[in-house]
C-alpha atoms as a PDB file:
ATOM      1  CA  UNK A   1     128.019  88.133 118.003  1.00  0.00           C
ATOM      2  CA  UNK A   2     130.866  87.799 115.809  1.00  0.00           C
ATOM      3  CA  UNK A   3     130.093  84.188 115.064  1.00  0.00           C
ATOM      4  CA  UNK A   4     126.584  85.486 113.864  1.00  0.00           C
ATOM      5  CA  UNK A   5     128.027  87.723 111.722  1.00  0.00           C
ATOM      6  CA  UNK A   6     130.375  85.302 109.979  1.00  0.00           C
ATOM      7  CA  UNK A   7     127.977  82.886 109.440  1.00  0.00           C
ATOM      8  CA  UNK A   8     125.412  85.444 107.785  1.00  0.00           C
ATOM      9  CA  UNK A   9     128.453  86.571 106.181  1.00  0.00           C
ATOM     10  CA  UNK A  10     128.897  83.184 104.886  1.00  0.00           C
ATOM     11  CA  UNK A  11     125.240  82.655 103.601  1.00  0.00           C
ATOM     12  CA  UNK A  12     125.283  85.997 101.844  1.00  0.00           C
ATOM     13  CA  UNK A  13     128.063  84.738  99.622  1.00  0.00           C
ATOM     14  CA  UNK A  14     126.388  81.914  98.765  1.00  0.00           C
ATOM     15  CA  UNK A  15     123.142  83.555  97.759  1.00  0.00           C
ATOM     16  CA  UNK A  16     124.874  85.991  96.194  1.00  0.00           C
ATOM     17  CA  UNK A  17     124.636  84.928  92.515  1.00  0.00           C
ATOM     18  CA  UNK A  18     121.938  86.658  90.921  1.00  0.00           C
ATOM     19  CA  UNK A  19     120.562  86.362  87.249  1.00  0.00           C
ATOM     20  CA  UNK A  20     122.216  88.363  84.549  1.00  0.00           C
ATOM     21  CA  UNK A  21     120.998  91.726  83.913  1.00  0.00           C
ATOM     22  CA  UNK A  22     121.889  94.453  81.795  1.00  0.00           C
ATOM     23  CA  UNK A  23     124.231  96.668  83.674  1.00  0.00           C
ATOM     24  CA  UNK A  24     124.656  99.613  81.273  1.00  0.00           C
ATOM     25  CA  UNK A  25     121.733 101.292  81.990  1.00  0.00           C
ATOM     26  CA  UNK A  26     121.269 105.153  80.540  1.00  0.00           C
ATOM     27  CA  UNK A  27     120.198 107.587  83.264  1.00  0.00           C
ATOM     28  CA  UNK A  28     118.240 109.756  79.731  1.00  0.00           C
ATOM     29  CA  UNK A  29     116.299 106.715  78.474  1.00  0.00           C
ATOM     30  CA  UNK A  30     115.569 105.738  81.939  1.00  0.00           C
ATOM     31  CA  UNK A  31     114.172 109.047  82.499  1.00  0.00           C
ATOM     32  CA  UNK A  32     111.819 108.704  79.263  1.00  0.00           C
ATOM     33  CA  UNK A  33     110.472 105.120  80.322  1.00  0.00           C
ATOM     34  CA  UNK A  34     109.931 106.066  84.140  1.00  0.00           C
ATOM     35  CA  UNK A  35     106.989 108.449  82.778  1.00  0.00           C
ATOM     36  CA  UNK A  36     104.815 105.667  83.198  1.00  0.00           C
ATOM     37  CA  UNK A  37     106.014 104.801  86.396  1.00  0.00           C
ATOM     38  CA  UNK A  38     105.933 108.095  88.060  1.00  0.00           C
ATOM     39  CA  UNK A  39     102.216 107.823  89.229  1.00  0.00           C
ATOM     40  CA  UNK A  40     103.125 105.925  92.079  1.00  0.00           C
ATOM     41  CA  UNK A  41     106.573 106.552  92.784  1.00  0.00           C
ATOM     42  CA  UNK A  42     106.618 109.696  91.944  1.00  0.00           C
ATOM     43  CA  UNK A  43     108.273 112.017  88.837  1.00  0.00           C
ATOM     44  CA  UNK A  44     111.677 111.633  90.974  1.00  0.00           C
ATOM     45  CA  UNK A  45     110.987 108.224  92.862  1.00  0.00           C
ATOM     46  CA  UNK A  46     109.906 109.893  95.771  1.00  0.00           C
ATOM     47  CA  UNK A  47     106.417 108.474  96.447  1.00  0.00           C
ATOM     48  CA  UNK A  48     103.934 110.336  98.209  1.00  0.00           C
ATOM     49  CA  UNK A  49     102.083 106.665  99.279  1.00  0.00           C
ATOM     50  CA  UNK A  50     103.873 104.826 102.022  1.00  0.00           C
ATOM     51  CA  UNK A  51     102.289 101.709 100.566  1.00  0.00           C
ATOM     52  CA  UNK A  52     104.594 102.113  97.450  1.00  0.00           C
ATOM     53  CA  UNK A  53     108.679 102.398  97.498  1.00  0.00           C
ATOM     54  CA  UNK A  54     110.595 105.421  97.108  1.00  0.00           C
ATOM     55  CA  UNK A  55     112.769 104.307  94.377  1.00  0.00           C
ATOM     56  CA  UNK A  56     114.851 107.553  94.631  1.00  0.00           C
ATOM     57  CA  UNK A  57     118.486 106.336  95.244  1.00  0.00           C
ATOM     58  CA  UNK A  58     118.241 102.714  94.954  1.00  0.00           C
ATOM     59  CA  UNK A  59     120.821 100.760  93.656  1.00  0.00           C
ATOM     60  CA  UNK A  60     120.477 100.499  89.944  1.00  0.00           C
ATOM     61  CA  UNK A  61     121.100  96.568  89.896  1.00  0.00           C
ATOM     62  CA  UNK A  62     118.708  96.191  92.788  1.00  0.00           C
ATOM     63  CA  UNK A  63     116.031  97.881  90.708  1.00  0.00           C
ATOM     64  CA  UNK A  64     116.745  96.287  87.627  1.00  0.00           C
ATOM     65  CA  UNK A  65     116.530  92.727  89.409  1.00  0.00           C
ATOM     66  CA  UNK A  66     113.406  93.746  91.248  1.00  0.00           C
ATOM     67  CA  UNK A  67     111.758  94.464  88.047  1.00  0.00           C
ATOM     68  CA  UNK A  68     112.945  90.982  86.470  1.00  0.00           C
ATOM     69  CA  UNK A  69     111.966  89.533  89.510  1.00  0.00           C
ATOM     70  CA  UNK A  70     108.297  90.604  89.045  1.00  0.00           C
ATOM     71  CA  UNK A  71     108.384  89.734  85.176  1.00  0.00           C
ATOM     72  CA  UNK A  72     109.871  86.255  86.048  1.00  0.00           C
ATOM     73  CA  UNK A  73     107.148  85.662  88.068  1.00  0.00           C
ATOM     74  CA  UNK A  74     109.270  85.544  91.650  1.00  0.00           C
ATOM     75  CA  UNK A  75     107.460  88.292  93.021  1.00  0.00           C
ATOM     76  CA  UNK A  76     103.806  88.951  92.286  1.00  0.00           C
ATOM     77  CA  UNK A  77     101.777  92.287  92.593  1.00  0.00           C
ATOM     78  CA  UNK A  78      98.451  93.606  90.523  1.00  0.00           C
ATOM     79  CA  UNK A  79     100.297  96.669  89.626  1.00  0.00           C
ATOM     80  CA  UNK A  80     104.399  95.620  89.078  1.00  0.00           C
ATOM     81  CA  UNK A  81     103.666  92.224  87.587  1.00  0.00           C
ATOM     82  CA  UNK A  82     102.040  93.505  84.234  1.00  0.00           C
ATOM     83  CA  UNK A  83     103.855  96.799  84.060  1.00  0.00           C
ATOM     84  CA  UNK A  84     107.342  94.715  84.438  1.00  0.00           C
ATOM     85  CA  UNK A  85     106.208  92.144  81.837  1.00  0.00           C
ATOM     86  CA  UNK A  86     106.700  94.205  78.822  1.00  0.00           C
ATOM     87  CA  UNK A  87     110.491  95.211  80.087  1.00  0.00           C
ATOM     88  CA  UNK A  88     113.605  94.337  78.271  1.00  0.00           C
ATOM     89  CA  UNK A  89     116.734  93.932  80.207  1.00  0.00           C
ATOM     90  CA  UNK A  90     117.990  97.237  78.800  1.00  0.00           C
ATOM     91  CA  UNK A  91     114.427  98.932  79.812  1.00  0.00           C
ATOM     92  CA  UNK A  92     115.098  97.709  83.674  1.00  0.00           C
ATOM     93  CA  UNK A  93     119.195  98.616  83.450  1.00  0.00           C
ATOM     94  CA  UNK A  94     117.825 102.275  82.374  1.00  0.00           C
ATOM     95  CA  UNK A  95     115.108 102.760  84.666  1.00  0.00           C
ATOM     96  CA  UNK A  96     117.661 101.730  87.769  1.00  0.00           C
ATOM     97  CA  UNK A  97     120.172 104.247  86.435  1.00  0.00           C
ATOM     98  CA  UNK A  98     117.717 107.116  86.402  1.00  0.00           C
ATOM     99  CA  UNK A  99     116.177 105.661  90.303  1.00  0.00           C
ATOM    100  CA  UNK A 100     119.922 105.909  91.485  1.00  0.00           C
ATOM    101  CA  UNK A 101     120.710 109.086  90.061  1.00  0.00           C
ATOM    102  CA  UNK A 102     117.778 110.619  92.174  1.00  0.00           C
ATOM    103  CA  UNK A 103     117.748 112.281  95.942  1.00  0.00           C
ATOM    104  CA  UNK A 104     115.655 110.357  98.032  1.00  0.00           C
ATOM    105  CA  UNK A 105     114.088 112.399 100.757  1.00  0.00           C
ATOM    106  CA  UNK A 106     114.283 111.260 104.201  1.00  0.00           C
ATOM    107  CA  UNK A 107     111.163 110.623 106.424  1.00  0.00           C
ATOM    108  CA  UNK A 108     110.965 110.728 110.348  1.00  0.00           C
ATOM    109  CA  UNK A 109     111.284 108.096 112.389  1.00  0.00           C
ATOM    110  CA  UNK A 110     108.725 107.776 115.254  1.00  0.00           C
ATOM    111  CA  UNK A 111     110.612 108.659 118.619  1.00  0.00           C
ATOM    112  CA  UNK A 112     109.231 106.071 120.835  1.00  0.00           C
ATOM    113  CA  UNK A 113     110.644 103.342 118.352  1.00  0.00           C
ATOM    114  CA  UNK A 114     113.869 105.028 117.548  1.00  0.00           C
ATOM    115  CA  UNK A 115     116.153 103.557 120.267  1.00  0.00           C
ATOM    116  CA  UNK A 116     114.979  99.900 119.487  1.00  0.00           C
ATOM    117  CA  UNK A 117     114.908 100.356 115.886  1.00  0.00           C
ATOM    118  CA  UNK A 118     118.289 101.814 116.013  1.00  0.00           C
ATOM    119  CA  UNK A 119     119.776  98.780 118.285  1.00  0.00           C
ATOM    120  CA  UNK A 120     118.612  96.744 115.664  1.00  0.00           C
ATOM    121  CA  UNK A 121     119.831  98.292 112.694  1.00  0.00           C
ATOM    122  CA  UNK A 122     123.367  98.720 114.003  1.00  0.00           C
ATOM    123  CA  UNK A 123     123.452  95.637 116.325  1.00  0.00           C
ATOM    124  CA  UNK A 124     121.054  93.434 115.478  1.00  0.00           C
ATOM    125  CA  UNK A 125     119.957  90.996 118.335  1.00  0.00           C
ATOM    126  CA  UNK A 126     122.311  88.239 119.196  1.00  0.00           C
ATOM    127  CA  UNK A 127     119.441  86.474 121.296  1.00  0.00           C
ATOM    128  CA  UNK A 128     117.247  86.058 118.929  1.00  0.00           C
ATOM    129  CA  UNK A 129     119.783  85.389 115.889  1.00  0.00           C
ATOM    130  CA  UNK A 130     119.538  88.368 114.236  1.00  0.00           C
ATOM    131  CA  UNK A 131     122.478  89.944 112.459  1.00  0.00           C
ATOM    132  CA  UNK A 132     122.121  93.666 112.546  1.00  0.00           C
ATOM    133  CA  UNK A 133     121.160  95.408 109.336  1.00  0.00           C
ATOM    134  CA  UNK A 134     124.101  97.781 108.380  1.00  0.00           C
ATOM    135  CA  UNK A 135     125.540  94.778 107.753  1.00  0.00           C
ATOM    136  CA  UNK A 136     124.667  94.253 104.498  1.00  0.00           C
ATOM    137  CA  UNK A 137     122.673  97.831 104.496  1.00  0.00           C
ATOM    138  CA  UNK A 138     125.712  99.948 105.303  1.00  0.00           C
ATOM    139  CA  UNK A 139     125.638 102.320 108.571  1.00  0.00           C
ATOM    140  CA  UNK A 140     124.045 105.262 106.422  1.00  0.00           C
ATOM    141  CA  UNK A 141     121.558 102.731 104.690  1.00  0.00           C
ATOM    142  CA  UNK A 142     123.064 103.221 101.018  1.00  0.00           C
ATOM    143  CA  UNK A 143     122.572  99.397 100.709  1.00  0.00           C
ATOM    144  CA  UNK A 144     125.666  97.620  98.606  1.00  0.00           C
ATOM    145  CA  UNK A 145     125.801  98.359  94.685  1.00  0.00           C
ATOM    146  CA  UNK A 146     128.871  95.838  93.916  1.00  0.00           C
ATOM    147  CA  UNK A 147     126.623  93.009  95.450  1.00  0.00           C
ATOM    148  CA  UNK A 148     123.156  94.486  94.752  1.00  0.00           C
ATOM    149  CA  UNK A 149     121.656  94.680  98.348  1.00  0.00           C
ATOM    150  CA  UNK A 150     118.875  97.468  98.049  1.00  0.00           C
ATOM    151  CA  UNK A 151     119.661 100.952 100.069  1.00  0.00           C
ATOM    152  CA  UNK A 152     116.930 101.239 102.548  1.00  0.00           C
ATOM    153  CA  UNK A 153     117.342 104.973 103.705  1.00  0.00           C
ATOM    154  CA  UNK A 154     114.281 107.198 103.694  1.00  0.00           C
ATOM    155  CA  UNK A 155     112.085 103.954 102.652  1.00  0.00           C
ATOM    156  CA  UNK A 156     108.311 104.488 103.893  1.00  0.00           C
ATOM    157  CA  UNK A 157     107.820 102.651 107.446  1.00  0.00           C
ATOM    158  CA  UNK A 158     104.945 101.152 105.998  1.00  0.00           C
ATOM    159  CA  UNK A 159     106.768  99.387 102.927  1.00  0.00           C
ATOM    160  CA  UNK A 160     109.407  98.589 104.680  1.00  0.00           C
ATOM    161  CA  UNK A 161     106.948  96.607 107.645  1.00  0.00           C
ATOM    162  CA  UNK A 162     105.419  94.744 104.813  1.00  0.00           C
ATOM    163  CA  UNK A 163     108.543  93.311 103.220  1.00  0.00           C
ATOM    164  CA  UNK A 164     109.458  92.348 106.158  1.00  0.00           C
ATOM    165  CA  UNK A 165     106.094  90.238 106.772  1.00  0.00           C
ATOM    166  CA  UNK A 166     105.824  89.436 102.978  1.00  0.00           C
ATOM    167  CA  UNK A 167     109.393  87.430 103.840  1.00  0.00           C
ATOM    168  CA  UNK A 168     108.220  86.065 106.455  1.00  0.00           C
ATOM    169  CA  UNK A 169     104.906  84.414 104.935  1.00  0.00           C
ATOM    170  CA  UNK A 170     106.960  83.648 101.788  1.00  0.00           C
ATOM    171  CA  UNK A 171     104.783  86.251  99.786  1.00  0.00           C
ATOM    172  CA  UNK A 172     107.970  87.597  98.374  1.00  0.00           C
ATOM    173  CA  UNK A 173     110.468  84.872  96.926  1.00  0.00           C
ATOM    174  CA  UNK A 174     113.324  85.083  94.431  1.00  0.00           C
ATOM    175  CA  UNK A 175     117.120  85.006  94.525  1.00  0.00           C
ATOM    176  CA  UNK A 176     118.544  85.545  98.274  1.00  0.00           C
ATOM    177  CA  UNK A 177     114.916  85.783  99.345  1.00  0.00           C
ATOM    178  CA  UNK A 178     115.738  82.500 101.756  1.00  0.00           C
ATOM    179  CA  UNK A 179     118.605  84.777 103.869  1.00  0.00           C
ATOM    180  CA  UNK A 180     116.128  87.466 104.261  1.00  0.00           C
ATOM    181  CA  UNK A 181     113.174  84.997 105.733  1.00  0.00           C
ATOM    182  CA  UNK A 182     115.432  83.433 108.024  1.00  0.00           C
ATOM    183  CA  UNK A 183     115.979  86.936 109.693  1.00  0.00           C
ATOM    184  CA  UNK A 184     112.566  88.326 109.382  1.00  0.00           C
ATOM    185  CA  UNK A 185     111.750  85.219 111.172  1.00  0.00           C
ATOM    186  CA  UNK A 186     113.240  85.839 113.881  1.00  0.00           C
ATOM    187  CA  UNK A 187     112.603  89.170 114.574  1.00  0.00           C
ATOM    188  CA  UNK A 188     109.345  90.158 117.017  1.00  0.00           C
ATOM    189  CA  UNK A 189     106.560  92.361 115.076  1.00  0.00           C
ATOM    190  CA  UNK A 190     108.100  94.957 117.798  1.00  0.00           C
ATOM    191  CA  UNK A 191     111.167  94.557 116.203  1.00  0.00           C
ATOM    192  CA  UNK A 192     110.063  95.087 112.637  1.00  0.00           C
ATOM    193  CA  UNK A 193     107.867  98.344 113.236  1.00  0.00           C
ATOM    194  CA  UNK A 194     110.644  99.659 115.179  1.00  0.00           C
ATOM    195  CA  UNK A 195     113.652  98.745 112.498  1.00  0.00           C
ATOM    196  CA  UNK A 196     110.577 100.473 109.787  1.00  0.00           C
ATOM    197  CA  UNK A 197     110.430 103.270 111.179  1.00  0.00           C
ATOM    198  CA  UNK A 198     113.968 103.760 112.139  1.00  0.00           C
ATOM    199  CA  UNK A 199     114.864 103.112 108.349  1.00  0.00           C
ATOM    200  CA  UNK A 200     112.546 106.040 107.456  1.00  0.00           C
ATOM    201  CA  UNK A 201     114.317 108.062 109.338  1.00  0.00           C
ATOM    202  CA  UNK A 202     117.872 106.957 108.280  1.00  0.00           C
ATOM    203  CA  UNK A 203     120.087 108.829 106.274  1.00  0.00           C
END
């Protein structure tokens, strides 16, 4: 297992490098330009639609990059792609300082995929290949700010499932989006509704 670990260790540093983004966001302006936002992730980032991410705590460069992600064309939805492709680099640095400075609130996870979801999060499967979550994730699922790996506590089950699948079928590409396939390929569609709904429940 700690073999695995290394070597994911190893591929995260080399997919590390992401584009440059404004890192001086304001957590004021960001407030003003999430209006528009808010009617699907909510006035605090708390959506109500577990089709669409709580942005509430999330890492402010993880947003930002998100959001160039979708302008740059690396990620493609009917709702983000034109909403993100009127964004400045100082419009996405604001918006993910407001998003970080919220409280996310915290779902339930569904008991009868708890334990599983939980052995995967915190241990991943050595079987199968897969390095367990809090690796990169943290225990508490506050993600990593310094290297921009998203916090995934709270997250709807339902999002969460269909990142997971959008990896998988390549549906959602740009920088360090190869590391994530590799492990959403190997985990079962057990697996990923489990580690969903354990996430939801995480805090």
């Amino acid at each position: 297992m700690l073999k695995l670990l290394r070597g994911f260790t190893l591929s995260l540093t080399l997919v590390g490098g992401q584009p440059a983004i404004a890192t001086d966001g304001d957590i004021e302006a960001g407030r003003t330009k999430s209006a528009t936002c808010s009617a699907c992730h909510g006035a605090d980032g708390n959506s109500v639609n577990a089709e669409w991410p709580k942005l509430a705590g999330q890492n402010a460069k993880y947003v930002a990059r998100q959001l160039a992600n979708f302008k740059e064309g690396h990620r493609k939805n009917a709702l983000m792609s034109p909403m993100a492709t009127a964004l400045t680099e100082q419009d996405m640095a604001d918006l993910g300082a407001y998003y970080a400075n919220q409280t996310p609130t915290i779902g339930q996870a569904d008991p009868a995929l708890a334990e599983l979801g939980e052995r995967i999060y915190r241990g991943g499967n050595a079987d199968s290949g897969v390095p367990a979550c809090m690796a990169c994730h943290a225990p508490d699922g506050v993600g990593n700010p310094g290297a921009g790996y998203p916090a995934l506590r709270g997250q709807h089950a339902t999002y969460t499932a269909k990142q997971l699948n959008d990896y998988r079928e390549e549906a959602r590409l740009g920088p360090g989006s190869e590391l994530m396939k590799t492990i959403s390929l190997r985990l079962t569609p057990r697996e990923i509704e489990a580690v969903s709904n354990y996430i939801q429940g995480l805090h």
